[in-house]
Protein backbone atom coordinates (compact mmCIF):
# COMPACT_ATOMS: atom_id res chain seq x y z
CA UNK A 1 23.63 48.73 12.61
CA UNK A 2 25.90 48.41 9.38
CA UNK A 3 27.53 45.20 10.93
CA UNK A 4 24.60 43.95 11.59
CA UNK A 5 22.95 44.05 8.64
CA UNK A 6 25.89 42.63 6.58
CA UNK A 7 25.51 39.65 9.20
CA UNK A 8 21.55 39.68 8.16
CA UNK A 9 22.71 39.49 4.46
CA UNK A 10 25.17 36.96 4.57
CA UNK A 11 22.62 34.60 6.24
CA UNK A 12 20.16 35.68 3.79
CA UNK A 13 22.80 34.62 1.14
CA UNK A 14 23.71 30.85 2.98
CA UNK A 15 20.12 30.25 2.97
CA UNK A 16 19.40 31.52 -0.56
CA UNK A 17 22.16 29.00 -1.15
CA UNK A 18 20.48 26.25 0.50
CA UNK A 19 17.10 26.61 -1.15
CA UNK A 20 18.86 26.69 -4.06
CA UNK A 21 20.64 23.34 -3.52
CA UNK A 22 17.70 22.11 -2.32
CA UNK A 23 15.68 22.92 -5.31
CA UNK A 24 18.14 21.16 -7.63
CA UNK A 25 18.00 18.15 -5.63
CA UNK A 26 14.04 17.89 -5.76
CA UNK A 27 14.62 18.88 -9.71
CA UNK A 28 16.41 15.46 -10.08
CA UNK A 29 14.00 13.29 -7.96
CA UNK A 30 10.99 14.47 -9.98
CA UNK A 31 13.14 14.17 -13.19
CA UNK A 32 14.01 10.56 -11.58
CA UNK A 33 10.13 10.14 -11.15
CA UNK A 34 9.26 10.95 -14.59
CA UNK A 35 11.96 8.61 -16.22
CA UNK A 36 10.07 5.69 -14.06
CA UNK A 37 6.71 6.59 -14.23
CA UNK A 38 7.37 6.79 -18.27
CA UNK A 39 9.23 3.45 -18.43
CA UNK A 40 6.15 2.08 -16.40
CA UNK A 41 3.73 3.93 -19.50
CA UNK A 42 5.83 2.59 -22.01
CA UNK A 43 6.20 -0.88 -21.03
CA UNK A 44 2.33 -0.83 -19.68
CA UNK A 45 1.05 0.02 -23.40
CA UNK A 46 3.86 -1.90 -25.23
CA UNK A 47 4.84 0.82 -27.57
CA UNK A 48 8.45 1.66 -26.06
CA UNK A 49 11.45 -0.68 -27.16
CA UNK A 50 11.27 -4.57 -26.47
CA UNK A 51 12.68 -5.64 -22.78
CA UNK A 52 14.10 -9.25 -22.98
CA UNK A 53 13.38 -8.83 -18.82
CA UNK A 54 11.42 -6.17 -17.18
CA UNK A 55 13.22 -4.44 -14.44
CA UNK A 56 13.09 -5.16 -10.85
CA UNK A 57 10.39 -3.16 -9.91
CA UNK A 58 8.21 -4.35 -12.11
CA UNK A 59 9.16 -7.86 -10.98
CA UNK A 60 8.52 -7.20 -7.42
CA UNK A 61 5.27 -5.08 -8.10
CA UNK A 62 4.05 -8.49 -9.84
CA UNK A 63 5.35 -10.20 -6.93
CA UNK A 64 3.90 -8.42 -4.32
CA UNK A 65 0.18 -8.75 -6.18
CA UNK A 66 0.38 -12.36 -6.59
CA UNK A 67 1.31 -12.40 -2.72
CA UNK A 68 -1.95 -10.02 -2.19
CA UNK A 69 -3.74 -12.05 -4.20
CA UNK A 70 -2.60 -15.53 -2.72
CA UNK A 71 -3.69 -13.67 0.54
CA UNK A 72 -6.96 -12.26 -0.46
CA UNK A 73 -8.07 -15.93 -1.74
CA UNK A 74 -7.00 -17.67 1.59
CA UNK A 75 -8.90 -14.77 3.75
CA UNK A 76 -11.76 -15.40 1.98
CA UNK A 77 -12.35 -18.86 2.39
CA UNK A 78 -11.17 -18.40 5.71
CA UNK A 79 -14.33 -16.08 5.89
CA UNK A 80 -16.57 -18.49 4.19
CA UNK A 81 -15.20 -21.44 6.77
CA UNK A 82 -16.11 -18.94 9.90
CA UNK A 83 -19.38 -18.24 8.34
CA UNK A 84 -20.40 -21.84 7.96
CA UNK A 85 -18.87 -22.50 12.03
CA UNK A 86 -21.81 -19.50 12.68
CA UNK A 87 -24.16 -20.96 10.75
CA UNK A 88 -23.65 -24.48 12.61
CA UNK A 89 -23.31 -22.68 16.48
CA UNK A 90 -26.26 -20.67 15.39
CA UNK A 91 -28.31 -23.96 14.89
CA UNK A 92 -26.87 -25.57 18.21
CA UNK A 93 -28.04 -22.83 20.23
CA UNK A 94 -31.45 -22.94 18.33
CA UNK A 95 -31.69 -26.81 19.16
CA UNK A 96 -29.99 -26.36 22.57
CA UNK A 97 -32.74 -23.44 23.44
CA UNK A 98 -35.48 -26.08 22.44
CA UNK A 99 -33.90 -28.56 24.16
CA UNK A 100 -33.66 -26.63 27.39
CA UNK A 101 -37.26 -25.36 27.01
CA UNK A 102 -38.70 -29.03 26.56
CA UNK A 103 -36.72 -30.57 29.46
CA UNK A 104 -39.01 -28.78 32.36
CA UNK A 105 -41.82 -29.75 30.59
CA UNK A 106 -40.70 -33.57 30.59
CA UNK A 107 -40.16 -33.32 34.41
């Protein structure tokens, strides 16, 4: 029982260890998080320290929005051009049900 328990312990001990290690390393990504997100505050409301060039990810966050934004605009008239093609079948069929409905008549 003895030698088992010591076995229990030192396992207890490796994964005391672990947690540990692995609650320093999540300790630096949220401190890594908190440097960004504040650099993102700072240059958002223009009171930290002048950048002669933002950094990259504000560069490719701008990037990416003007290619949302180039994409948005060329959906939408892309929905306005299929909306005008309904419009127009819309009227065919109307004209091609009249048509079809007139034709026995003319027989």
């Amino acid at each position: 029982d003895l030698a088992r328990l010591r076995l229990e312990a030192e396992q207890a001990t490796r994964e005391r260890a672990q947690w540990e290690n692995q609650l320093e390393a999540s300790r630096s990504c949220i401190f890594q998080l908190e440097q960004r997100l504040l650099s993102f505050h700072r240059l958002g409301s223009g009171r930290g320290p002048p950048a002669s060039r933002p950094p990259p990810e504000v560069e490719r966050t701008r990037r990416e929005l003007r290619e949302l934004q180039g994409q948005r605009d060329r959906l939408r008239g892309e929905k306005e051009n299929l909306e005008r093609l309904s419009r127009e079948q819309e009227r065919e069929v109307l004209a091609l049900a009249r048509a079809l409905e007139l034709q026995p008549a003319e027989l």
